[in-house]
N, C-alpha and C. Protein backbone atom coordinates (compact mmCIF):
# COMPACT_ATOMS: atom_id res chain seq x y z
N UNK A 1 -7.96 -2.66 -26.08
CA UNK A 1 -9.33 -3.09 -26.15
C UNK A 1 -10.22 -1.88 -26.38
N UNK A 2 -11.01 -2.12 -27.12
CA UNK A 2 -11.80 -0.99 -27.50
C UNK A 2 -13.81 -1.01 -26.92
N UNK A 3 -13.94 -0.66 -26.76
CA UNK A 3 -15.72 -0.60 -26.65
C UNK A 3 -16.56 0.03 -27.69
N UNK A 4 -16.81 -0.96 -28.21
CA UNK A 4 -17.83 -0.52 -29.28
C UNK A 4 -19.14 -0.51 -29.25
N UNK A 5 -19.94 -0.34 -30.13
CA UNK A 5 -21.05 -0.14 -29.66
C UNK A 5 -21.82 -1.57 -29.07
N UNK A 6 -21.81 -2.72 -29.68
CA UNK A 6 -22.15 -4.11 -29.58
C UNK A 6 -21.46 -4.68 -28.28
N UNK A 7 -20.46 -4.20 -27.74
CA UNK A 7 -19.44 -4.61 -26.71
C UNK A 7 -20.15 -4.06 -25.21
N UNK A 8 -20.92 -2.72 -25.76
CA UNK A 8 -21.03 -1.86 -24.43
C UNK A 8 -22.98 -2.67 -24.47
N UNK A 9 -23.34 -2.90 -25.75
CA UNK A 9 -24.81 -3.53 -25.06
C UNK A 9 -24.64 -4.62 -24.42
N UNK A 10 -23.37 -5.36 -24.74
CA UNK A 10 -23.71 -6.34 -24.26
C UNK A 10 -22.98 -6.42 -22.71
N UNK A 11 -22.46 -5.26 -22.69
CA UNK A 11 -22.06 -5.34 -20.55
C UNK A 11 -23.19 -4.96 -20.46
N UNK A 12 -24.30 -3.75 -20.96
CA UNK A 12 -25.63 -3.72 -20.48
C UNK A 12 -26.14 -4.97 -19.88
N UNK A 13 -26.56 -5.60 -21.25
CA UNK A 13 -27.53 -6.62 -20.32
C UNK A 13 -26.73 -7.45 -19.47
N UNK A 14 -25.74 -8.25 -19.77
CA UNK A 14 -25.08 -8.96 -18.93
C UNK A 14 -25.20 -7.89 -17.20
N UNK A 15 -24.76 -6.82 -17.38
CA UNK A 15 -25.04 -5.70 -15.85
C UNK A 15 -26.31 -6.04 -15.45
N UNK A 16 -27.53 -6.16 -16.25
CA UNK A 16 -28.72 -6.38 -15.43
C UNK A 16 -28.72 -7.56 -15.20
N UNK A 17 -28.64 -8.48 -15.75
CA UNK A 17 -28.87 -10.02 -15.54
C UNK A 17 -28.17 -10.24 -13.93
N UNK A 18 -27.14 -9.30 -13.47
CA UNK A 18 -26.35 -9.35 -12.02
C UNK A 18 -25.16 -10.47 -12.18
N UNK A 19 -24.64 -10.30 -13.83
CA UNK A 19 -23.23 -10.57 -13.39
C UNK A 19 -22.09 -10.22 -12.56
N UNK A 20 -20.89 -10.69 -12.53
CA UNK A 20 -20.08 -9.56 -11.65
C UNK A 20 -19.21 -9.08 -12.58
N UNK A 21 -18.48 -8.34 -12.53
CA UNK A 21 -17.81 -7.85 -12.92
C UNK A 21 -16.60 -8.34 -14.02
N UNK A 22 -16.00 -9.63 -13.23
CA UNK A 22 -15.31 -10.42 -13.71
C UNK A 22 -15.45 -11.63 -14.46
N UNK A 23 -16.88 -12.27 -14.43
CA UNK A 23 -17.90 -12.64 -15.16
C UNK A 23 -17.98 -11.85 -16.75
N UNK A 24 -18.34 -10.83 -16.36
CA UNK A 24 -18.65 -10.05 -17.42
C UNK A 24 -17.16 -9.84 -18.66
N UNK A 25 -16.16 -9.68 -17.37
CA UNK A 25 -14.80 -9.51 -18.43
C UNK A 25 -14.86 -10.92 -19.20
N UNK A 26 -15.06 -11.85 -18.46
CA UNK A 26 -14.32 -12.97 -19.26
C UNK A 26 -15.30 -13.64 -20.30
N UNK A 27 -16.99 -13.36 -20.47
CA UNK A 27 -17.32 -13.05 -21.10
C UNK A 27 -17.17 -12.47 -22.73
N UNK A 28 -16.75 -10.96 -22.34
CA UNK A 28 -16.59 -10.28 -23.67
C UNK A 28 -15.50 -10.55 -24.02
N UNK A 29 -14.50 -10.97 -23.13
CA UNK A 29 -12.65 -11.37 -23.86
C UNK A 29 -11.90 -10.37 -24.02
N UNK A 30 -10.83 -10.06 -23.55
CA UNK A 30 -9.89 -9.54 -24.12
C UNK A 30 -10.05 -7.96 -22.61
N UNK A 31 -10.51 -7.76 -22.07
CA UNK A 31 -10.69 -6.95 -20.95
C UNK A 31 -10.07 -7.52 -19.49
N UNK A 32 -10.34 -6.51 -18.94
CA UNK A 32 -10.36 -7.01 -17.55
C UNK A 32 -11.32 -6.39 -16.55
N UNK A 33 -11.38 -6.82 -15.21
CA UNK A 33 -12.93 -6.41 -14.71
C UNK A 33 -12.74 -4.68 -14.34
N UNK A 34 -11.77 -4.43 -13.93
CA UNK A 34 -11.13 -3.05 -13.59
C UNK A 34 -12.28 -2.45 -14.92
N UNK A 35 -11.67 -2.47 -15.90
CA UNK A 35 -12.40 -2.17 -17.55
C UNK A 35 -13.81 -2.19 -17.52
N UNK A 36 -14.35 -3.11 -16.93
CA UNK A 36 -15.41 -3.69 -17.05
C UNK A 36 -16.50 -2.52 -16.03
N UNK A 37 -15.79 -2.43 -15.02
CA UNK A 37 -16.39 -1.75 -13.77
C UNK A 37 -16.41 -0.10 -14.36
N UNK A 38 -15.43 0.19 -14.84
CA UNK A 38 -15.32 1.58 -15.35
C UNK A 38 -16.16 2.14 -16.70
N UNK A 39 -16.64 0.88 -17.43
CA UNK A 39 -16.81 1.45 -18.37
C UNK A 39 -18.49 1.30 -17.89
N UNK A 40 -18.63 0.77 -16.96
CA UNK A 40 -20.66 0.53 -16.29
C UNK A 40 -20.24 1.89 -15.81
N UNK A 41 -19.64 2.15 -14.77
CA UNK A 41 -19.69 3.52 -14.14
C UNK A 41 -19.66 4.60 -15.02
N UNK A 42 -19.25 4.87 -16.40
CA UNK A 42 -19.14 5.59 -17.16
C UNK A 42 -20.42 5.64 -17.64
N UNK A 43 -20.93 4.76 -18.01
CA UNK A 43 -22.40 4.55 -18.98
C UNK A 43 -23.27 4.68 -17.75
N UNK A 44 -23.32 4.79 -16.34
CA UNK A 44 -24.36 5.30 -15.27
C UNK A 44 -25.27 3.90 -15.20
N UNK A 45 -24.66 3.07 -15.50
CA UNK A 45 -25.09 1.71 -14.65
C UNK A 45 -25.73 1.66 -13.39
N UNK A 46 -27.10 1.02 -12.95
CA UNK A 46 -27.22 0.99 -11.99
C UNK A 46 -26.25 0.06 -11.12
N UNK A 47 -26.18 0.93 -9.58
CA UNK A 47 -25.07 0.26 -8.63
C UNK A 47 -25.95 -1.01 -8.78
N UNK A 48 -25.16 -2.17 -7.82
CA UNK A 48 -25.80 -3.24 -7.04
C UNK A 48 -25.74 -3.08 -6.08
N UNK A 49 -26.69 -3.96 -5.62
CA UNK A 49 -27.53 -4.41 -4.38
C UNK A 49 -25.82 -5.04 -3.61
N UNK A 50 -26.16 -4.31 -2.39
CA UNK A 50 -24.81 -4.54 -1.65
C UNK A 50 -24.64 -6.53 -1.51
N UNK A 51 -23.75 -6.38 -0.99
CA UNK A 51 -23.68 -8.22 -0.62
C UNK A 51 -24.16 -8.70 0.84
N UNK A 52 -24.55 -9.86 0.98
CA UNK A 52 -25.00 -10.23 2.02
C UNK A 52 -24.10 -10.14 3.07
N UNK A 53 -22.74 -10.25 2.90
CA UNK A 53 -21.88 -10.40 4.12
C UNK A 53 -22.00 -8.61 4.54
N UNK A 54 -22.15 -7.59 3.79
CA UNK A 54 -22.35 -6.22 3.84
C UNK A 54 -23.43 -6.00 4.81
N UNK A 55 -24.57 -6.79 4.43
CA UNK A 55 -25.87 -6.22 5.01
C UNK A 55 -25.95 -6.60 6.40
N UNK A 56 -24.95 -7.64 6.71
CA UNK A 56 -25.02 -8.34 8.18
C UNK A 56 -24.03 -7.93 8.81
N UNK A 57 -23.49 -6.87 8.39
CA UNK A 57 -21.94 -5.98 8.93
C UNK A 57 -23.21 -5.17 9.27
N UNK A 58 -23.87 -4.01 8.30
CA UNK A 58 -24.55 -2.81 8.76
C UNK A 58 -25.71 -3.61 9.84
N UNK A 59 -26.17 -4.57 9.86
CA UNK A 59 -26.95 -4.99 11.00
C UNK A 59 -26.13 -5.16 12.45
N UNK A 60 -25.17 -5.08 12.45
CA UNK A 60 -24.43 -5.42 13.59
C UNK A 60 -23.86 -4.22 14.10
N UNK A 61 -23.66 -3.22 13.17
CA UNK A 61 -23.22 -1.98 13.70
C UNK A 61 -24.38 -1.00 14.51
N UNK A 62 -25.17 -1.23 13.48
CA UNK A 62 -27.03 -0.67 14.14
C UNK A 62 -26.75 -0.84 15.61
N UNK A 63 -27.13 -2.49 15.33
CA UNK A 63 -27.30 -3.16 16.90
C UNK A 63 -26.57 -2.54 17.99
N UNK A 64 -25.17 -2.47 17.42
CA UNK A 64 -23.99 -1.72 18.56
C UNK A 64 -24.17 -0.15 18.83
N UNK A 65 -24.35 0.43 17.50
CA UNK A 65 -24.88 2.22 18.08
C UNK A 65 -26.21 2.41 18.65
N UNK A 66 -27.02 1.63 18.55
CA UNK A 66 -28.83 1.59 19.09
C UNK A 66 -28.33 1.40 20.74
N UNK A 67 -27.42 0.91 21.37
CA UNK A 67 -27.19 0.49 23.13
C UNK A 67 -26.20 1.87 23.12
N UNK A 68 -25.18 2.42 22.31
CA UNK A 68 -24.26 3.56 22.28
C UNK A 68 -25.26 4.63 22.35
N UNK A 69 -26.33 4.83 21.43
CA UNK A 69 -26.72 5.92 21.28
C UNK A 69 -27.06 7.06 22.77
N UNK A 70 -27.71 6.46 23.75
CA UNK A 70 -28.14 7.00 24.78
C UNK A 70 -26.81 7.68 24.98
N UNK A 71 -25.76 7.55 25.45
CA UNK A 71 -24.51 8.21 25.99
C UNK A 71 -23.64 8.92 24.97
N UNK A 72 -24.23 8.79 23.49
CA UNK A 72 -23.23 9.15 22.35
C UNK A 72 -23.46 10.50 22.32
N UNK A 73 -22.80 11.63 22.12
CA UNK A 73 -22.90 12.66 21.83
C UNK A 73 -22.32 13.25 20.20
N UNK A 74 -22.71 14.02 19.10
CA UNK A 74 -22.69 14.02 18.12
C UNK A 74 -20.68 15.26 18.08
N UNK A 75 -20.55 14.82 17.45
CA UNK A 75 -19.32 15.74 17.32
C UNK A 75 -19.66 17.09 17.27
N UNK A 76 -20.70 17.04 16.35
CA UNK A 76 -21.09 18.82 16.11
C UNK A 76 -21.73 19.10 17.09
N UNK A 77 -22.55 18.35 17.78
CA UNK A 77 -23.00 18.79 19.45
C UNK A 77 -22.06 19.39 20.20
N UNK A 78 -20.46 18.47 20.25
CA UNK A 78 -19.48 18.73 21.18
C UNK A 78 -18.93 19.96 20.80
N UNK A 79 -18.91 20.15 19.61
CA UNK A 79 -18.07 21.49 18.55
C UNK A 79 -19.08 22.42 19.23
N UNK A 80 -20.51 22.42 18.80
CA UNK A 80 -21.41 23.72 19.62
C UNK A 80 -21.42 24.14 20.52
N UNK A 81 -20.79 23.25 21.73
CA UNK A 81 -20.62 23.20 23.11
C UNK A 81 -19.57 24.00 23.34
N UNK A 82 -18.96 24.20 23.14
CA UNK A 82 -17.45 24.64 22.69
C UNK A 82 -17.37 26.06 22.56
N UNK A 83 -18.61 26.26 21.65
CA UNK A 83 -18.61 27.59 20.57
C UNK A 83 -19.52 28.30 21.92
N UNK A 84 -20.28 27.80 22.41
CA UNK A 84 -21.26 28.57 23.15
C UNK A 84 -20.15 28.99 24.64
N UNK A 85 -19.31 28.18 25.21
CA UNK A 85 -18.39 28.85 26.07
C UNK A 85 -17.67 29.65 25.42
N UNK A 86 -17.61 30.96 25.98
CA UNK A 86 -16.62 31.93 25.63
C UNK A 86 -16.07 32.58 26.88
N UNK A 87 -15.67 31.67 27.84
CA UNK A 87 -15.16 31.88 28.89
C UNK A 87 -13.77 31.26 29.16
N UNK A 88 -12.95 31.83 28.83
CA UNK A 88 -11.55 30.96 28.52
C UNK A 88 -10.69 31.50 29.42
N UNK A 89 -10.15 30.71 30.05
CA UNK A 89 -9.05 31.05 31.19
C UNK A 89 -8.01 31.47 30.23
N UNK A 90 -7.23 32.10 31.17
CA UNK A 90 -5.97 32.98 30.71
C UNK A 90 -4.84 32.25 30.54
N UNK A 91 -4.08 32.65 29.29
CA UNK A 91 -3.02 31.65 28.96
C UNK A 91 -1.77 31.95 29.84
N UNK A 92 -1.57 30.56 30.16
CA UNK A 92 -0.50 30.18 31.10
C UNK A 92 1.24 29.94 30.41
N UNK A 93 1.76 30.87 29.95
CA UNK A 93 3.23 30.95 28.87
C UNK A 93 3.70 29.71 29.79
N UNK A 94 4.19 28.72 28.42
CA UNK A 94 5.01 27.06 28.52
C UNK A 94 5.95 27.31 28.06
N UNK A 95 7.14 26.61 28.02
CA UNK A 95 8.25 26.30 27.46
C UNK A 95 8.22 25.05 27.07
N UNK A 96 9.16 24.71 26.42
CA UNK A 96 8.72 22.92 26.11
C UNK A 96 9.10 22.51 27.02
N UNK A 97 9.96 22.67 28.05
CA UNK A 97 10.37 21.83 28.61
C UNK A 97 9.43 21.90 30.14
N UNK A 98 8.82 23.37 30.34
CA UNK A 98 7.69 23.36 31.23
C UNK A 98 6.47 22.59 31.25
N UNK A 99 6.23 21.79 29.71
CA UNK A 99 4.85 21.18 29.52
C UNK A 99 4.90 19.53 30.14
N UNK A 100 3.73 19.95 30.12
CA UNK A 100 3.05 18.20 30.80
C UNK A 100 1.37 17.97 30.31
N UNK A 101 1.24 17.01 30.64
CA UNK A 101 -0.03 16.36 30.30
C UNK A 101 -1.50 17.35 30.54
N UNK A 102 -0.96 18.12 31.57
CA UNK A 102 -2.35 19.18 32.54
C UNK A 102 -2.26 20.49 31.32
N UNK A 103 -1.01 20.63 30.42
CA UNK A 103 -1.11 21.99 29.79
C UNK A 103 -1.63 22.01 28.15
N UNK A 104 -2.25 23.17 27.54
CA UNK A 104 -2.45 23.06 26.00
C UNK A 104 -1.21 22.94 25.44
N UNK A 105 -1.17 22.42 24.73
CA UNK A 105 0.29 22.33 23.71
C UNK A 105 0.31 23.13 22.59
N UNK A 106 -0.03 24.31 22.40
CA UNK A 106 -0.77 24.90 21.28
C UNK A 106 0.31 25.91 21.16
N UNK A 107 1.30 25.72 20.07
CA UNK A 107 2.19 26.77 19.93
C UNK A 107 2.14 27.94 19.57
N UNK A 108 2.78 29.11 20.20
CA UNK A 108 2.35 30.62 20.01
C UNK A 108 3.45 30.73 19.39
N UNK A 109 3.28 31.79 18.10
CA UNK A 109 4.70 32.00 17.65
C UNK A 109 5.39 31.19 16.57
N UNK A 110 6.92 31.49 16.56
CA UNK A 110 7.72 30.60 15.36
C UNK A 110 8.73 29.81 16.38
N UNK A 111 9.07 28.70 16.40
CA UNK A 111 9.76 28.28 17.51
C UNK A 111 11.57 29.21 16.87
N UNK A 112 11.84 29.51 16.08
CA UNK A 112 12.79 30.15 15.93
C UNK A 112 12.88 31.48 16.71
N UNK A 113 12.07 31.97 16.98
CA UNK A 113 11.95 33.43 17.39
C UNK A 113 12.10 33.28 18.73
N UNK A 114 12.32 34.56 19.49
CA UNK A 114 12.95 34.70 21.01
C UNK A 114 11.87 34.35 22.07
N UNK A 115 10.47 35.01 21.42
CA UNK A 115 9.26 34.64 22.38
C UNK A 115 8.61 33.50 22.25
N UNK A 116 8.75 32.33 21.99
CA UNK A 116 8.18 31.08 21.32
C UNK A 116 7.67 30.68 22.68
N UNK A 117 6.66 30.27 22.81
CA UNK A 117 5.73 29.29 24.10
C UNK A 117 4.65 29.02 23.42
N UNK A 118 4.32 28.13 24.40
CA UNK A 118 2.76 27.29 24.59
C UNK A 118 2.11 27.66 25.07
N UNK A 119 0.44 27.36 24.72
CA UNK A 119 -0.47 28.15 25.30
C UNK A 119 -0.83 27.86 27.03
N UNK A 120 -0.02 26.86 27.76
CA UNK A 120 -0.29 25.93 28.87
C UNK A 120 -1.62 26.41 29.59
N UNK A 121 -2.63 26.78 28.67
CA UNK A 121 -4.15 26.72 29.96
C UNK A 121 -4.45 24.81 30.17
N UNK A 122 -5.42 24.74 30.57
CA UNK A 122 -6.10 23.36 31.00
C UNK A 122 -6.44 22.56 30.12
N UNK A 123 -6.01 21.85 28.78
CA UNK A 123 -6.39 20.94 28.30
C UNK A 123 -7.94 20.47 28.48
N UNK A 124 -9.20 20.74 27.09
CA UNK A 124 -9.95 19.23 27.39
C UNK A 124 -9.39 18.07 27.30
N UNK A 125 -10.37 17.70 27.65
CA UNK A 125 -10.16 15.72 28.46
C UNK A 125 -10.08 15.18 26.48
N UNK A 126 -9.03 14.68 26.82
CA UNK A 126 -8.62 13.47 26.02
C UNK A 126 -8.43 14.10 24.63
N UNK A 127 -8.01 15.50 24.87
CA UNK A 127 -7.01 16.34 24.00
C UNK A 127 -5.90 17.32 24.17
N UNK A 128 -5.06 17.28 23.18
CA UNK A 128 -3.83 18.31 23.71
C UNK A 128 -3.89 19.99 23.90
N UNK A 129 -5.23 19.94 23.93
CA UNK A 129 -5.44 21.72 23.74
C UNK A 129 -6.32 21.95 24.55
N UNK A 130 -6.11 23.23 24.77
CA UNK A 130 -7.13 24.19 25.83
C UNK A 130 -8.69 24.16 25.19
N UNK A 131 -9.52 24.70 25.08
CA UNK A 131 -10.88 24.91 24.60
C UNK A 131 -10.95 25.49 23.05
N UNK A 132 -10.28 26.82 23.51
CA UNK A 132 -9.92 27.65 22.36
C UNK A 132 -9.64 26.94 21.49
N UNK A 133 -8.38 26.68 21.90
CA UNK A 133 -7.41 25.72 20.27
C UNK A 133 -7.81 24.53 19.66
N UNK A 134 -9.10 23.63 20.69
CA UNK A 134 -9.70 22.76 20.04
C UNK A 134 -10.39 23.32 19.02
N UNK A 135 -11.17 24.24 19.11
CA UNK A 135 -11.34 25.08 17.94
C UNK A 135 -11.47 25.44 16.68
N UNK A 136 -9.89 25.91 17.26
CA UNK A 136 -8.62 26.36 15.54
C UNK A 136 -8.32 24.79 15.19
N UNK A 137 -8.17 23.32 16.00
CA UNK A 137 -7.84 22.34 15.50
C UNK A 137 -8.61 21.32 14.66
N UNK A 138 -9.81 21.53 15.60
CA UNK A 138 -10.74 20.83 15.00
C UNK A 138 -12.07 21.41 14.36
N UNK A 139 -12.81 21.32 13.01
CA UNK A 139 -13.36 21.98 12.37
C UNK A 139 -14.86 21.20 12.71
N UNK A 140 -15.18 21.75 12.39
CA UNK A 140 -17.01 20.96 12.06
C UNK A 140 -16.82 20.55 10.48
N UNK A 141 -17.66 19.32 10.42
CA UNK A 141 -17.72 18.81 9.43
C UNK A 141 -18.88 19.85 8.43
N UNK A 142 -18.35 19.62 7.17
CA UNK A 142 -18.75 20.45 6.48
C UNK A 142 -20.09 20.01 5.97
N UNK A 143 -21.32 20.35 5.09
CA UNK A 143 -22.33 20.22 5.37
C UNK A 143 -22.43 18.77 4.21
N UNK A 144 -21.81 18.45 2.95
CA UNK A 144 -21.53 17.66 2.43
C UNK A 144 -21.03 16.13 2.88
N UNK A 145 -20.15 16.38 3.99
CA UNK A 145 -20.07 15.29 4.87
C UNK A 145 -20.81 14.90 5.56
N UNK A 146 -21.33 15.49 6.23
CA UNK A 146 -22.84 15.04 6.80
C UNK A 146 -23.96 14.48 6.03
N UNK A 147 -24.02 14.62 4.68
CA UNK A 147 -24.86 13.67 4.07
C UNK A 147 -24.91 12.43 3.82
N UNK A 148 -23.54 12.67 3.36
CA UNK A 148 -22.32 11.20 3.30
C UNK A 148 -23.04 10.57 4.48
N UNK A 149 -22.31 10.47 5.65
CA UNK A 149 -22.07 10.43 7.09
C UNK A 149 -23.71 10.42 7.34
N UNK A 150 -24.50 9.59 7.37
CA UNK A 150 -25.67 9.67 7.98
C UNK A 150 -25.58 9.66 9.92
N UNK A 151 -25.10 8.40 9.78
CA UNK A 151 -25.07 8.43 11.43
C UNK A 151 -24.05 9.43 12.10
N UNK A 152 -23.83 9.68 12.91
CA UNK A 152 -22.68 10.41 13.32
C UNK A 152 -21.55 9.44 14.12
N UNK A 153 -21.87 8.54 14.19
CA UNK A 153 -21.01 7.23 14.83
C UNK A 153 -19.20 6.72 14.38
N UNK A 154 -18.54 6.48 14.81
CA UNK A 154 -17.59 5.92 13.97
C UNK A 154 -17.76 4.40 13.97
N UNK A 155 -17.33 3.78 13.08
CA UNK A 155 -17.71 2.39 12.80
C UNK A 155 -16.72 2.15 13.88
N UNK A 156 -17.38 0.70 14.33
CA UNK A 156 -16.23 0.02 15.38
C UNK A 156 -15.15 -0.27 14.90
N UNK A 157 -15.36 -1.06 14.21
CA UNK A 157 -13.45 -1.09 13.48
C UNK A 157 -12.75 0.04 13.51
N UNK A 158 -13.14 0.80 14.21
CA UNK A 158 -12.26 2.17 13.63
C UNK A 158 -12.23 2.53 14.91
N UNK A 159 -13.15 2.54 15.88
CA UNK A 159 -13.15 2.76 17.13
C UNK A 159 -11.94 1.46 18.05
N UNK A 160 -12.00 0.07 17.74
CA UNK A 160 -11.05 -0.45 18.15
C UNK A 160 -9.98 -0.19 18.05
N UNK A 161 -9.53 -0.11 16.05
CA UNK A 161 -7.82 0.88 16.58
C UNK A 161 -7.92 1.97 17.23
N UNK A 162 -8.73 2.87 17.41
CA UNK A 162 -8.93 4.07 17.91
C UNK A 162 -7.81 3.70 19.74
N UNK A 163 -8.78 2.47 20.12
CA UNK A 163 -8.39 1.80 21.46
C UNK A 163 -7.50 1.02 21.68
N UNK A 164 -6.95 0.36 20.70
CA UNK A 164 -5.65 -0.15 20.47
C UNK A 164 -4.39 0.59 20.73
N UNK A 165 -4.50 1.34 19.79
CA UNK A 165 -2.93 2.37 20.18
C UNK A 165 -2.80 3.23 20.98
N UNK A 166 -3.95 3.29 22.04
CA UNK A 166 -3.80 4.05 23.24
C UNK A 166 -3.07 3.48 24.41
């Protein structure tokens, strides 16, 4: 299938008029909407207007982070928090078979080599690492993601499995 010039005005207007996609394929003939969608995104089509079942998802999530917000703390808050202690207890040498739930799991070394251990200081809460190594593990989001990412929230759906497989 080809796009010619007469082919691509006419996903134009059909695009404004607020066909869908698949509308539009079966329309011009011989496409499919995949085609259809790619070749608007190519030509800088304006997006659409999200769908109603969309807009009453983001109303419901609002609703749920607006009662969260008071107690929510931002990741990069928690990351700064982090950065501003530089008071780190002294590492406690693990073996694997010395570790438990109370120690960092943060491997020193090559486990092949003679000196291989764990970092076993004190774990933060509701991670496998000491302070430090949360750290080296976990990054701050980069400044691009955060634009993305308006809220700092995770959507609930994501927070339920989050709570599921625990």
């Amino acid at each position: 299938m080809n796009w010619t010039p007469e082919r691509e005005e006419k996903l134009k207007e059909l695009w404004k008029k607020g066909h869908t996609a698949s509308q539009i394929a079966q329309i011009l003939g011989d496409t499919t909407r995949n085609a259809v969608i790619g070749k608007a995104h190519r030509l800088k089509l304006a997006a659409r207007a999200a769908s109603k079942g969309a807009k009453n998802f983001k109303r419901q999530v609002t609703e749920n982070t607006e009662n969260k917000s008071e107690k929510f703390v931002s990741r990069r808050a928690r990351f700064k928090s982090l950065l501003l202690d530089k008071n780190f207890e002294a590492e406690n040498p693990k073996t694997l078979e010395e570790l438990d739930d109370k120690n960092c799991r943060w491997p020193i070394g090559h486990p092949d080599e003679k000196n291989f251990y764990f970092c076993g200081r004190t774990p933060v809460e509701d991670f496998s690492y000491c302070k430090l190594h949360v750290l080296y593990a976990f990054q701050p989001k980069n400044q691009k993601e955060e634009l993305i990412e308006k809220e700092d929230d995770v959507p609930e759906f994501i927070e339920k499995k989050v709570k599921a497989s625990k």
